[in-house]
PDB file of N, CA and C in Angstrom:
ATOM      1  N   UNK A   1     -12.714  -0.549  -9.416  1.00  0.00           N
ATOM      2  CA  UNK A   1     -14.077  -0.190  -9.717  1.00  0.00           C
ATOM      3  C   UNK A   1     -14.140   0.432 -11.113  1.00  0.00           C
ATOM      4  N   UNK A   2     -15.218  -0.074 -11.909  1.00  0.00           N
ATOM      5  CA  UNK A   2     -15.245   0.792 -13.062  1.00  0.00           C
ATOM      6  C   UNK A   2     -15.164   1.955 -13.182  1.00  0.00           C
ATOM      7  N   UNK A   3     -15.162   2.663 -13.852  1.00  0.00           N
ATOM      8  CA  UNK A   3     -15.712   4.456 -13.832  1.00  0.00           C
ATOM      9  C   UNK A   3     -16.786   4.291 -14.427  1.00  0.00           C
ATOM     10  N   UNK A   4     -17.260   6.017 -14.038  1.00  0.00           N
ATOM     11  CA  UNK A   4     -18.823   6.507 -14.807  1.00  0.00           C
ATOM     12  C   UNK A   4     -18.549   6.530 -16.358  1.00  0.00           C
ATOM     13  N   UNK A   5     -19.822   5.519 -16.724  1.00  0.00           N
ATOM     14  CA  UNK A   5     -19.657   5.715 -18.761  1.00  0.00           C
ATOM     15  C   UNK A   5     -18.370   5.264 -19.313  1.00  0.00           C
ATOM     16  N   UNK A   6     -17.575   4.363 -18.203  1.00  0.00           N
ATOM     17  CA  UNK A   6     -16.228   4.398 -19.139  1.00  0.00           C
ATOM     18  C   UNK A   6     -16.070   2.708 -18.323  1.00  0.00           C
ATOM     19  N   UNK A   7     -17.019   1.573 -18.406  1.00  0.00           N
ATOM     20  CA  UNK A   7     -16.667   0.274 -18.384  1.00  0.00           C
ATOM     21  C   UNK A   7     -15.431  -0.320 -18.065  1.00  0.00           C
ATOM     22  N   UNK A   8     -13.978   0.135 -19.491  1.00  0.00           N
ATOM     23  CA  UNK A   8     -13.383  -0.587 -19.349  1.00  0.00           C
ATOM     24  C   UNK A   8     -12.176   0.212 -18.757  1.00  0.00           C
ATOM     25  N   UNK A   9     -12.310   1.216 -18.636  1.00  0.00           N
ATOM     26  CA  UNK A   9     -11.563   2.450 -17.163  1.00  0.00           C
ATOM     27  C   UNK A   9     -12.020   1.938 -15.984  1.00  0.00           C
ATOM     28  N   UNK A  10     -10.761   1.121 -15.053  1.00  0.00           N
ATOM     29  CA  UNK A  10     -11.015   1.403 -13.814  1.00  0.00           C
ATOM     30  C   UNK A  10     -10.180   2.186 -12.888  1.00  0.00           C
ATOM     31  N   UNK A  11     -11.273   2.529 -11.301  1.00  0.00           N
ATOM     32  CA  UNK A  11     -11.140   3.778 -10.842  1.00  0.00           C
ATOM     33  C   UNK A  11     -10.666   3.021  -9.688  1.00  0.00           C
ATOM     34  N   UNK A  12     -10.441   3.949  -8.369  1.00  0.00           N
ATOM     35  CA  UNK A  12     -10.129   3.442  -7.234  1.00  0.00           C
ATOM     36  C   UNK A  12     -11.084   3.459  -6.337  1.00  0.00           C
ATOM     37  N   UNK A  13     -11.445   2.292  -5.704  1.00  0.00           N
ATOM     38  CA  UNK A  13     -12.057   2.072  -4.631  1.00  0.00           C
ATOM     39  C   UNK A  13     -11.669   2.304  -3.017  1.00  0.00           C
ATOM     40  N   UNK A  14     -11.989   3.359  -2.204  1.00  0.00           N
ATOM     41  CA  UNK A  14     -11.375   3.649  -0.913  1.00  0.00           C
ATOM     42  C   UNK A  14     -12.682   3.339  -0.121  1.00  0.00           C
ATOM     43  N   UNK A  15     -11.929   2.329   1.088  1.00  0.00           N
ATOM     44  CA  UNK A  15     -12.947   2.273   2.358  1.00  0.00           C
ATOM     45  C   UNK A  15     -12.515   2.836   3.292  1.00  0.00           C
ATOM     46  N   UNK A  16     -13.336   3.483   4.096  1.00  0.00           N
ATOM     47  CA  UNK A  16     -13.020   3.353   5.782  1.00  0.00           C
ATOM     48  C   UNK A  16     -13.752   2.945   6.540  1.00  0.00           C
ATOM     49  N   UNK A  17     -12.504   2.251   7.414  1.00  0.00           N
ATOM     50  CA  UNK A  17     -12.989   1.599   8.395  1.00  0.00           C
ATOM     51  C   UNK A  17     -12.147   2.471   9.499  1.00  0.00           C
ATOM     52  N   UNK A  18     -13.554   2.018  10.869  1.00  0.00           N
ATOM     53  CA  UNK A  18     -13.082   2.583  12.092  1.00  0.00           C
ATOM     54  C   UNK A  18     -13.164   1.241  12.768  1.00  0.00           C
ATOM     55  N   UNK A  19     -12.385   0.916  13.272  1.00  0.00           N
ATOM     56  CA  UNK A  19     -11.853   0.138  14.059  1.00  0.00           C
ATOM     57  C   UNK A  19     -11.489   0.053  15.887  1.00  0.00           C
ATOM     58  N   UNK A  20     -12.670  -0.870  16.756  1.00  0.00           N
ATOM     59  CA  UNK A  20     -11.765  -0.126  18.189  1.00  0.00           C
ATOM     60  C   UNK A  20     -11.685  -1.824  18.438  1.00  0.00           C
ATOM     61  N   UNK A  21     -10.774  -1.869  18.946  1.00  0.00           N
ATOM     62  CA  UNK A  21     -10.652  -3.339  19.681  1.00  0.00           C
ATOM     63  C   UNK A  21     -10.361  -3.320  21.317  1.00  0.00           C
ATOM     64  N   UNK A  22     -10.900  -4.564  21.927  1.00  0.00           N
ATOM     65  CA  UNK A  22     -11.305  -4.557  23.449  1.00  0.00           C
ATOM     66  C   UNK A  22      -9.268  -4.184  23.828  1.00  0.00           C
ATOM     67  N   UNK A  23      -8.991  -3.755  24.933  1.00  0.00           N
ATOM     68  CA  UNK A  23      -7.655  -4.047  25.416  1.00  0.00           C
ATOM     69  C   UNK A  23      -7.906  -5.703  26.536  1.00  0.00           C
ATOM     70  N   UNK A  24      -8.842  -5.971  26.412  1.00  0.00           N
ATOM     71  CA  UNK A  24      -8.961  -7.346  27.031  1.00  0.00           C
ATOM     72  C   UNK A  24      -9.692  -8.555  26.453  1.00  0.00           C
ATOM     73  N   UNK A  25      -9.791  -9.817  27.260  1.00  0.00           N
ATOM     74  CA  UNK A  25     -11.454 -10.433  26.153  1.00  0.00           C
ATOM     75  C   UNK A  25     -11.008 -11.534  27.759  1.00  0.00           C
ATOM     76  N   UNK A  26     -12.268 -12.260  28.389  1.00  0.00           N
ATOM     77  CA  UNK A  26     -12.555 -13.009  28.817  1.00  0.00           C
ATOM     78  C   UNK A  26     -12.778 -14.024  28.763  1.00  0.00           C
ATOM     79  N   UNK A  27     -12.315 -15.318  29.191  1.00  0.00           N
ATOM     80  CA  UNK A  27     -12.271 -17.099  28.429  1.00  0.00           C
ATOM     81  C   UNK A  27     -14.044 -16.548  28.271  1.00  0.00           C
ATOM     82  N   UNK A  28     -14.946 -16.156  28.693  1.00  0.00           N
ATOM     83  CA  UNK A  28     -16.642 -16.654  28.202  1.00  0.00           C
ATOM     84  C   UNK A  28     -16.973 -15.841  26.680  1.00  0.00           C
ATOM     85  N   UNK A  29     -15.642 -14.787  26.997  1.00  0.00           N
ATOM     86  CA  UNK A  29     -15.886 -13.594  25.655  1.00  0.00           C
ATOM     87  C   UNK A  29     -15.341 -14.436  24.107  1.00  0.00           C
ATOM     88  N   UNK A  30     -14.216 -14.962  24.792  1.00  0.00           N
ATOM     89  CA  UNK A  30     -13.722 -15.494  23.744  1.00  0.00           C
ATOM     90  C   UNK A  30     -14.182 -16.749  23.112  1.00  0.00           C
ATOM     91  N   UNK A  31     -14.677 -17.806  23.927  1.00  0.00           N
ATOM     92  CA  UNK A  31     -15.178 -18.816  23.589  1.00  0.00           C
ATOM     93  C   UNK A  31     -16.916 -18.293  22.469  1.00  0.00           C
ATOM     94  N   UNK A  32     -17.682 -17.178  23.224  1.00  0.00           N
ATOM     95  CA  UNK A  32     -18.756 -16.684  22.613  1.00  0.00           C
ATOM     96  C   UNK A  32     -18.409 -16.155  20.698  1.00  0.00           C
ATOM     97  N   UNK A  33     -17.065 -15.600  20.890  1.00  0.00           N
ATOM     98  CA  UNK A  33     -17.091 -15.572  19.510  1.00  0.00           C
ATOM     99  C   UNK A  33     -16.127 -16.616  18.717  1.00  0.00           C
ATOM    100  N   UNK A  34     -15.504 -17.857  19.206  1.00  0.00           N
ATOM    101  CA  UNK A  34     -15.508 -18.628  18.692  1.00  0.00           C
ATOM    102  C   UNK A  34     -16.370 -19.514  18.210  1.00  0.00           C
ATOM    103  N   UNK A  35     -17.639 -19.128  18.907  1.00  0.00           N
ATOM    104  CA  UNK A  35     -19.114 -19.930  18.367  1.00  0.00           C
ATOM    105  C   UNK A  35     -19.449 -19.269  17.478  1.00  0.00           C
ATOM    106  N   UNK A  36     -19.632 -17.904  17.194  1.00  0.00           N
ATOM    107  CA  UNK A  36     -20.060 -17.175  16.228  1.00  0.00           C
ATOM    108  C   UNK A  36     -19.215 -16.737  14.926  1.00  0.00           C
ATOM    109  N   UNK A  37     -18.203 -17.097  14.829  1.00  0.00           N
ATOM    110  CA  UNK A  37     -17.014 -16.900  14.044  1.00  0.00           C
ATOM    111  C   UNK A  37     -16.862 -18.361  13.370  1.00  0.00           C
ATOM    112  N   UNK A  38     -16.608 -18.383  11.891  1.00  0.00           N
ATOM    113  CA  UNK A  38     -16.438 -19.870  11.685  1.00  0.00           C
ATOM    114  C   UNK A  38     -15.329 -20.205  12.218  1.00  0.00           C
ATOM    115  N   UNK A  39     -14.580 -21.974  12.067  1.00  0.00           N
ATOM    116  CA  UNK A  39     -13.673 -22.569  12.726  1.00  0.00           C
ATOM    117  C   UNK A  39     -12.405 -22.042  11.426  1.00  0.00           C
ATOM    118  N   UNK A  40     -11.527 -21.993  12.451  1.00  0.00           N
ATOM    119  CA  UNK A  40     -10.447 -21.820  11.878  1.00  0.00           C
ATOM    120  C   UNK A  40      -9.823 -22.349  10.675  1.00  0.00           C
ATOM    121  N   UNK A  41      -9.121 -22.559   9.312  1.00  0.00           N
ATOM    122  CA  UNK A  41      -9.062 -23.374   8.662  1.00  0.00           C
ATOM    123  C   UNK A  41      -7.734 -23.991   8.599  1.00  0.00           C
ATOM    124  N   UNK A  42      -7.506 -25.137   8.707  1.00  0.00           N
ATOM    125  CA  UNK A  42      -6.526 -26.112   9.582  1.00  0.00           C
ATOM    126  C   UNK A  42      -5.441 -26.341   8.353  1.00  0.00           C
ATOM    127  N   UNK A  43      -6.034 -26.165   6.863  1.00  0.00           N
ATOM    128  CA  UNK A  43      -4.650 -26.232   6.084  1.00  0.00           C
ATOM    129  C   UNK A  43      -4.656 -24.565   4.915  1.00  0.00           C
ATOM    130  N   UNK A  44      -3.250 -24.877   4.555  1.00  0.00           N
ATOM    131  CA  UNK A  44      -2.751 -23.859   4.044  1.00  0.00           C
ATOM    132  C   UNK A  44      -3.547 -23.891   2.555  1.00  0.00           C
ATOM    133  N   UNK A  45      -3.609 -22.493   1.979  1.00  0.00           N
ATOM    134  CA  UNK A  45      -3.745 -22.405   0.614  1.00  0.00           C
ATOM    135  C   UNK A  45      -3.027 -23.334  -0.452  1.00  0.00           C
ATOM    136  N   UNK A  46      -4.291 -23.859  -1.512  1.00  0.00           N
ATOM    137  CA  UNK A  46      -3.504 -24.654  -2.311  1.00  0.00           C
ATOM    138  C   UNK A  46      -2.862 -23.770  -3.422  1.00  0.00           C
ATOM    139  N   UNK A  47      -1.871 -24.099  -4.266  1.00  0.00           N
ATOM    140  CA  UNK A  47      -1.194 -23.391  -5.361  1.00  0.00           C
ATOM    141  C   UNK A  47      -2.525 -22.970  -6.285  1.00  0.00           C
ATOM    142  N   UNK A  48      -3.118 -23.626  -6.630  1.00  0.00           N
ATOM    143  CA  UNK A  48      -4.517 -22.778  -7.684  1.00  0.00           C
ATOM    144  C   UNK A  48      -5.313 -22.309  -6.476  1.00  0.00           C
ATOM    145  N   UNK A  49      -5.638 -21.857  -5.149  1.00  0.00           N
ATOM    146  CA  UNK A  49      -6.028 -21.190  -4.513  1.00  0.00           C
ATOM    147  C   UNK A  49      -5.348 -19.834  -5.003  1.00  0.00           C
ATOM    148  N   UNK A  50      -4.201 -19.788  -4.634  1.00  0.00           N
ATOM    149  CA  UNK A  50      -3.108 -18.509  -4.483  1.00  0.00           C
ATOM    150  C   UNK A  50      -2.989 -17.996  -5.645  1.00  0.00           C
ATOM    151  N   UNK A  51      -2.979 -18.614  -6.912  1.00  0.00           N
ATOM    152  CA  UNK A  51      -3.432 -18.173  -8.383  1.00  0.00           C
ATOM    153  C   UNK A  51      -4.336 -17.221  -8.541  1.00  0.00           C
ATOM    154  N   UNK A  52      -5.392 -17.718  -8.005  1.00  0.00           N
ATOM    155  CA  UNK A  52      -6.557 -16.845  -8.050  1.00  0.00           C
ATOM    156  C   UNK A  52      -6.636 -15.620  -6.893  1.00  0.00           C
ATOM    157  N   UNK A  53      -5.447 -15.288  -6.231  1.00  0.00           N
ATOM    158  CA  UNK A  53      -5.898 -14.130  -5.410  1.00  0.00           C
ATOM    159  C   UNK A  53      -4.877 -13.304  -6.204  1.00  0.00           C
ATOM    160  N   UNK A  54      -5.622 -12.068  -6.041  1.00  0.00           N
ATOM    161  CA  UNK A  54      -5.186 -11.118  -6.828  1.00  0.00           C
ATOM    162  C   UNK A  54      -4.086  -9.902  -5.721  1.00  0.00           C
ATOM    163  N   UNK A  55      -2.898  -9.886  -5.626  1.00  0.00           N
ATOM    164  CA  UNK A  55      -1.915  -9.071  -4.773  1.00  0.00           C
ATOM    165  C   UNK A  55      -2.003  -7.396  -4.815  1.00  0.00           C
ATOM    166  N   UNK A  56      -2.620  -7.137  -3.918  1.00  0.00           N
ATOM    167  CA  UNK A  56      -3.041  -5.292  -3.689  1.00  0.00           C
ATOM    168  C   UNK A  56      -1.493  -4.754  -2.912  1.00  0.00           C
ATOM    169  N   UNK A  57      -1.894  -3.629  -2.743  1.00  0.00           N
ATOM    170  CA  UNK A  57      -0.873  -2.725  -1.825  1.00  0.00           C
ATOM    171  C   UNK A  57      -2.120  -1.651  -1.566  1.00  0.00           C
ATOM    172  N   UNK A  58      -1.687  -1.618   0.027  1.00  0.00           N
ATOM    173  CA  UNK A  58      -2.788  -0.384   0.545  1.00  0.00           C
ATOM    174  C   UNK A  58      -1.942   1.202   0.719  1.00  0.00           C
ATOM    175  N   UNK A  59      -2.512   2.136   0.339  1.00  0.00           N
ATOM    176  CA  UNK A  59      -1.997   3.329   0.787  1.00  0.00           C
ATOM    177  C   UNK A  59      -2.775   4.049   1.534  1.00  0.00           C
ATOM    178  N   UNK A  60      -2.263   5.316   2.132  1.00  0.00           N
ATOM    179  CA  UNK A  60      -2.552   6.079   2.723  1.00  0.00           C
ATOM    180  C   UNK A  60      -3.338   7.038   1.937  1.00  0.00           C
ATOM    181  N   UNK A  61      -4.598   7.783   1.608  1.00  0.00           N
ATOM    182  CA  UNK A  61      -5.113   8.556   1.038  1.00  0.00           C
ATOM    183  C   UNK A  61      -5.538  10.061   1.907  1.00  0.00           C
ATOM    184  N   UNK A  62      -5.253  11.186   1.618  1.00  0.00           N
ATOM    185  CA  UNK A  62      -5.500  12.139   1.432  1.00  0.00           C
ATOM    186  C   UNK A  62      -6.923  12.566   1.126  1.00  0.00           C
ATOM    187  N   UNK A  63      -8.121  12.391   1.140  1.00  0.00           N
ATOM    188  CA  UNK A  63      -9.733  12.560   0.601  1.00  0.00           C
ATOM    189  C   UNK A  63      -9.585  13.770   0.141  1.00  0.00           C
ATOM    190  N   UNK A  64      -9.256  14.434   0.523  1.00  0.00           N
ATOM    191  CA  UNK A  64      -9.374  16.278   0.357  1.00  0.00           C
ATOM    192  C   UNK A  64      -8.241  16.397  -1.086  1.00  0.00           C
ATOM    193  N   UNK A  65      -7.095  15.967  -0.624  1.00  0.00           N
ATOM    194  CA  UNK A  65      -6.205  16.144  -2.324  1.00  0.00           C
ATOM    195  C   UNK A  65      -7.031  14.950  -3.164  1.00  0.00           C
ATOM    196  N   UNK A  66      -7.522  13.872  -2.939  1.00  0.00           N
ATOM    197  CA  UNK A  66      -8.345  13.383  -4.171  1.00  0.00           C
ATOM    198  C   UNK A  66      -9.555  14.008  -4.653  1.00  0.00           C
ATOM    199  N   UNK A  67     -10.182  14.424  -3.958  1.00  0.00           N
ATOM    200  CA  UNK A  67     -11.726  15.146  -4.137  1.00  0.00           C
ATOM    201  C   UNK A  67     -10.946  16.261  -5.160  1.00  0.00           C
ATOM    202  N   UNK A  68      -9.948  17.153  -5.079  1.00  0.00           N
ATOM    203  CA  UNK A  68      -9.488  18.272  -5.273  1.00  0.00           C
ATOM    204  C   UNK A  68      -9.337  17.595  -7.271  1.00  0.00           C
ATOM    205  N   UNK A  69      -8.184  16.808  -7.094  1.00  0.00           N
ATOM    206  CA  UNK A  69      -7.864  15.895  -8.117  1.00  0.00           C
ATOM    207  C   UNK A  69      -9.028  15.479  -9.010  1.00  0.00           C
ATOM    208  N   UNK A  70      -9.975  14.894  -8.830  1.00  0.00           N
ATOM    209  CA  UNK A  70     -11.159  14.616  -9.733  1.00  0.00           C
ATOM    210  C   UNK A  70     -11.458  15.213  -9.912  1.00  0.00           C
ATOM    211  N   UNK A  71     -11.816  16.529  -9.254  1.00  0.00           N
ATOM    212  CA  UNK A  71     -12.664  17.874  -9.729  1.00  0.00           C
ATOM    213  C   UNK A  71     -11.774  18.248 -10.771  1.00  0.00           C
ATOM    214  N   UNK A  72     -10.583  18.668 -10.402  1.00  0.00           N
ATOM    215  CA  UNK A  72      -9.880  19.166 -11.831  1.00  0.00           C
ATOM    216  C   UNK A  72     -10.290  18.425 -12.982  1.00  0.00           C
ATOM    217  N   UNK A  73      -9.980  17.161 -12.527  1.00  0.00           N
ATOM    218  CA  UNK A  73      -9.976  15.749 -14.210  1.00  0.00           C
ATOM    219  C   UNK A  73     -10.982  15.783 -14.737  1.00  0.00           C
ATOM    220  N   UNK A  74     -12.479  16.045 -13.859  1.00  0.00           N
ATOM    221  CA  UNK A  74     -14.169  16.475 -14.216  1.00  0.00           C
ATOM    222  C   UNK A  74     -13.858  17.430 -15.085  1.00  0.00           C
ATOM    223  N   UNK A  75     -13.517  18.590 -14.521  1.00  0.00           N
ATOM    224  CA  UNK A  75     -13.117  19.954 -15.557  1.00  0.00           C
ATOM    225  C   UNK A  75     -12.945  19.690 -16.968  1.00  0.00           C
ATOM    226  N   UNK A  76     -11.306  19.200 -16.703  1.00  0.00           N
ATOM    227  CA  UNK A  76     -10.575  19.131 -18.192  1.00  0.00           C
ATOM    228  C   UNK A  76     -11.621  17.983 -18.908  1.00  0.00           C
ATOM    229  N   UNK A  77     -11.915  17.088 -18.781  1.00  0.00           N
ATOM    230  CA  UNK A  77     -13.089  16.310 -19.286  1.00  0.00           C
ATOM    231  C   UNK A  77     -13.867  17.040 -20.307  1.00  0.00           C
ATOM    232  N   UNK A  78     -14.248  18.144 -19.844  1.00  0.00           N
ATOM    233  CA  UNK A  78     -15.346  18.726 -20.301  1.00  0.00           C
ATOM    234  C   UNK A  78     -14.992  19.317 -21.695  1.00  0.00           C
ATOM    235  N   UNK A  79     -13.575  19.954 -21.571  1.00  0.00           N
ATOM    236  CA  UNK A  79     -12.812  20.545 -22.727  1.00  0.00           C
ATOM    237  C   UNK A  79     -12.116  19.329 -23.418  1.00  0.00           C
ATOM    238  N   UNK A  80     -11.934  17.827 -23.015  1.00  0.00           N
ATOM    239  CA  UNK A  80     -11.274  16.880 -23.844  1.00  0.00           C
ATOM    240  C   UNK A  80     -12.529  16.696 -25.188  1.00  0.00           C
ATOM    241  N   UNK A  81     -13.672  16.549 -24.361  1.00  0.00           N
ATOM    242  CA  UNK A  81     -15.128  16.391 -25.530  1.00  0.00           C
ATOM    243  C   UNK A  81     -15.692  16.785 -26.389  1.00  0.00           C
ATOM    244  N   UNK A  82     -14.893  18.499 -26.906  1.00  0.00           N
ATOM    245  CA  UNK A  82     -15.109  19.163 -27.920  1.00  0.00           C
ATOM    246  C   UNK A  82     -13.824  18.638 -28.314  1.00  0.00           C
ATOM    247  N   UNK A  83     -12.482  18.333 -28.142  1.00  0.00           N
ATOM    248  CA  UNK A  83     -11.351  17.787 -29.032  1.00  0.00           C
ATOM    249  C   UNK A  83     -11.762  16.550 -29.865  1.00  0.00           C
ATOM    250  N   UNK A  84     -13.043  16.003 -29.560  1.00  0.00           N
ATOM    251  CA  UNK A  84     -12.910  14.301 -30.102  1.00  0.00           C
ATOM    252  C   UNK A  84     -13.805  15.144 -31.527  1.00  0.00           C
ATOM    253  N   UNK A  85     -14.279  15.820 -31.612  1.00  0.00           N
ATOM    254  CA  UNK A  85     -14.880  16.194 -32.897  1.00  0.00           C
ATOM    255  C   UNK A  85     -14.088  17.389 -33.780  1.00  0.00           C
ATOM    256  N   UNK A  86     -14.209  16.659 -34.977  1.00  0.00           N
ATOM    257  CA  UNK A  86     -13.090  17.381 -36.181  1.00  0.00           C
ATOM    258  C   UNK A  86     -14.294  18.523 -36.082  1.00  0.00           C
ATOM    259  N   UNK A  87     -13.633  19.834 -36.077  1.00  0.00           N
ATOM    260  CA  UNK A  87     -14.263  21.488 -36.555  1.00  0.00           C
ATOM    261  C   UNK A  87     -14.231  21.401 -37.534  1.00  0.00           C
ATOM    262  N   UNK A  88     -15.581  22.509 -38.124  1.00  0.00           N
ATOM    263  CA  UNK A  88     -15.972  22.987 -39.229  1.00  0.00           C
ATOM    264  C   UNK A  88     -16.491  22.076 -39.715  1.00  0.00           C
ATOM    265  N   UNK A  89     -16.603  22.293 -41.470  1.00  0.00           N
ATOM    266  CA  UNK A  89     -17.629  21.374 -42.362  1.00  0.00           C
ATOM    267  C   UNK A  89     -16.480  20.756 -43.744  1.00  0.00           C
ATOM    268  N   UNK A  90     -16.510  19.472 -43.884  1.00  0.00           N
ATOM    269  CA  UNK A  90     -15.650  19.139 -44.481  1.00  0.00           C
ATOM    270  C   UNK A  90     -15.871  19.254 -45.925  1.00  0.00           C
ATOM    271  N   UNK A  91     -14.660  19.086 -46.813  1.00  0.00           N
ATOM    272  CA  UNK A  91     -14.860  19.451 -48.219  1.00  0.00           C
ATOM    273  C   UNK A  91     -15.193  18.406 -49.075  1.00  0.00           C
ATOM    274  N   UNK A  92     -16.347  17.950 -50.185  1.00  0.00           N
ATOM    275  CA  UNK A  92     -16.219  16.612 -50.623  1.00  0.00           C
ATOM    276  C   UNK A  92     -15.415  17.089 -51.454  1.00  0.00           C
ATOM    277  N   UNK A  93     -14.793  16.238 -52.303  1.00  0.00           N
ATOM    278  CA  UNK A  93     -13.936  16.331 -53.357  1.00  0.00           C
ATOM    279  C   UNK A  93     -14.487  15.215 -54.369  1.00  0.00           C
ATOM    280  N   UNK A  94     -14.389  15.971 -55.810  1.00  0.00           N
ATOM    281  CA  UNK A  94     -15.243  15.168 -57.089  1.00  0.00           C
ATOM    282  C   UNK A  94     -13.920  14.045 -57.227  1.00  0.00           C
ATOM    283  N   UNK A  95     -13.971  12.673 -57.943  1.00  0.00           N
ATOM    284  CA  UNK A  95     -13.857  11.568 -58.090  1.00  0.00           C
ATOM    285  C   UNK A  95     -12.904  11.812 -59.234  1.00  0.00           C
ATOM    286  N   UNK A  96     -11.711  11.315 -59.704  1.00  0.00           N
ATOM    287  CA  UNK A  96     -10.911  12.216 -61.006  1.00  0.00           C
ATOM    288  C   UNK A  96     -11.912  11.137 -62.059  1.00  0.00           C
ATOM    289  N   UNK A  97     -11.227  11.716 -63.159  1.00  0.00           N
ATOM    290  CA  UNK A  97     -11.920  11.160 -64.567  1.00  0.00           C
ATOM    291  C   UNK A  97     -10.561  10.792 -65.307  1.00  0.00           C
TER     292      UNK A  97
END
Protein backbone atom coordinates (compact mmCIF):
# COMPACT_ATOMS: atom_id res chain seq x y z
CA UNK A 1 0.00 0.00 0.00
CA UNK A 2 1.26 3.40 -0.61
CA UNK A 3 1.86 5.69 2.33
CA UNK A 4 0.29 9.06 3.33
CA UNK A 5 1.94 11.97 0.92
CA UNK A 6 4.67 9.62 0.09
CA UNK A 7 3.31 7.71 -3.41
CA UNK A 8 6.35 6.04 -4.07
CA UNK A 9 6.85 4.66 -0.18
CA UNK A 10 5.10 1.61 0.28
CA UNK A 11 3.52 0.59 3.59
CA UNK A 12 2.07 -2.63 4.87
CA UNK A 13 -1.21 -3.81 4.37
CA UNK A 14 -2.72 -6.14 7.37
CA UNK A 15 -6.13 -8.00 7.19
CA UNK A 16 -8.12 -9.87 9.51
CA UNK A 17 -9.93 -12.39 8.96
CA UNK A 18 -12.12 -14.48 11.31
CA UNK A 19 -12.68 -17.56 10.06
CA UNK A 20 -15.16 -20.56 11.47
CA UNK A 21 -15.64 -23.55 9.32
CA UNK A 22 -18.60 -26.24 9.61
CA UNK A 23 -16.88 -29.59 11.40
CA UNK A 24 -19.33 -31.24 8.86
CA UNK A 25 -21.16 -30.37 5.34
CA UNK A 26 -23.99 -32.57 3.90
CA UNK A 27 -24.09 -34.12 0.08
CA UNK A 28 -27.31 -31.14 -0.27
CA UNK A 29 -24.75 -28.61 1.61
CA UNK A 30 -22.16 -29.37 -0.54
CA UNK A 31 -23.65 -29.72 -3.83
CA UNK A 32 -25.57 -26.03 -2.83
CA UNK A 33 -22.23 -24.46 -2.80
CA UNK A 34 -20.91 -26.08 -5.65
CA UNK A 35 -23.70 -24.20 -7.51
CA UNK A 36 -22.77 -21.05 -6.00
CA UNK A 37 -19.02 -21.28 -6.16
CA UNK A 38 -17.54 -21.20 -9.70
CA UNK A 39 -16.37 -24.67 -11.31
CA UNK A 40 -13.23 -25.74 -10.48
CA UNK A 41 -10.41 -24.99 -12.95
CA UNK A 42 -9.35 -28.26 -14.68
CA UNK A 43 -5.77 -27.03 -15.89
CA UNK A 44 -2.73 -25.83 -14.26
CA UNK A 45 -1.22 -22.28 -14.46
CA UNK A 46 0.44 -21.32 -17.62
CA UNK A 47 4.28 -20.11 -17.33
CA UNK A 48 3.17 -16.26 -18.20
CA UNK A 49 0.28 -16.89 -15.74
CA UNK A 50 2.91 -17.60 -12.85
CA UNK A 51 5.07 -14.58 -14.14
CA UNK A 52 2.61 -12.39 -13.28
CA UNK A 53 1.88 -13.51 -9.68
CA UNK A 54 3.71 -11.76 -7.41
CA UNK A 55 5.30 -14.32 -4.24
CA UNK A 56 4.27 -12.87 -0.56
CA UNK A 57 5.18 -14.43 2.83
CA UNK A 58 2.56 -13.96 5.60
CA UNK A 59 3.53 -13.11 9.18
CA UNK A 60 2.29 -13.00 12.35
CA UNK A 61 1.65 -9.30 13.54
CA UNK A 62 1.60 -7.90 16.88
CA UNK A 63 -1.15 -4.60 16.29
CA UNK A 64 -0.22 -3.15 19.62
CA UNK A 65 3.87 -3.28 18.91
CA UNK A 66 2.95 -1.82 15.36
CA UNK A 67 0.52 0.91 16.45
CA UNK A 68 3.39 1.59 19.17
CA UNK A 69 6.07 1.61 16.14
CA UNK A 70 4.30 4.20 13.84
CA UNK A 71 3.56 6.42 16.57
CA UNK A 72 7.19 6.70 17.33
CA UNK A 73 8.10 7.02 13.27
CA UNK A 74 4.92 9.85 13.29
CA UNK A 75 7.04 11.53 16.07
CA UNK A 76 10.51 11.48 14.67
CA UNK A 77 8.83 12.61 11.30
CA UNK A 78 8.01 15.65 12.74
CA UNK A 79 11.72 16.52 13.81
CA UNK A 80 13.10 14.88 10.28
CA UNK A 81 11.05 18.17 8.59
CA UNK A 82 12.89 20.92 10.15
CA UNK A 83 16.32 18.86 9.04
CA UNK A 84 15.28 19.13 5.22
CA UNK A 85 15.70 23.01 5.53
CA UNK A 86 19.26 24.66 5.57
CA UNK A 87 19.12 27.28 8.96
CA UNK A 88 19.62 30.75 9.00
CA UNK A 89 20.01 33.26 6.05
CA UNK A 90 22.54 32.62 3.49
CA UNK A 91 25.48 34.84 2.41
CA UNK A 92 25.49 36.17 -1.32
CA UNK A 93 28.90 36.56 -2.32
CA UNK A 94 29.99 39.45 -5.04
CA UNK A 95 31.20 37.85 -8.49
CA UNK A 96 35.36 38.34 -8.62
CA UNK A 97 36.60 40.97 -11.14
Amino acid sequence: MPMYQRPFMKGKLYIHFTVEFPDTLSLDQVKGLEAVFPAKPSSQLTDMEIDECEETTLHDVNMEEENRRKQQQQQQEAYDEDDDMPGGAQRVQCAQQ
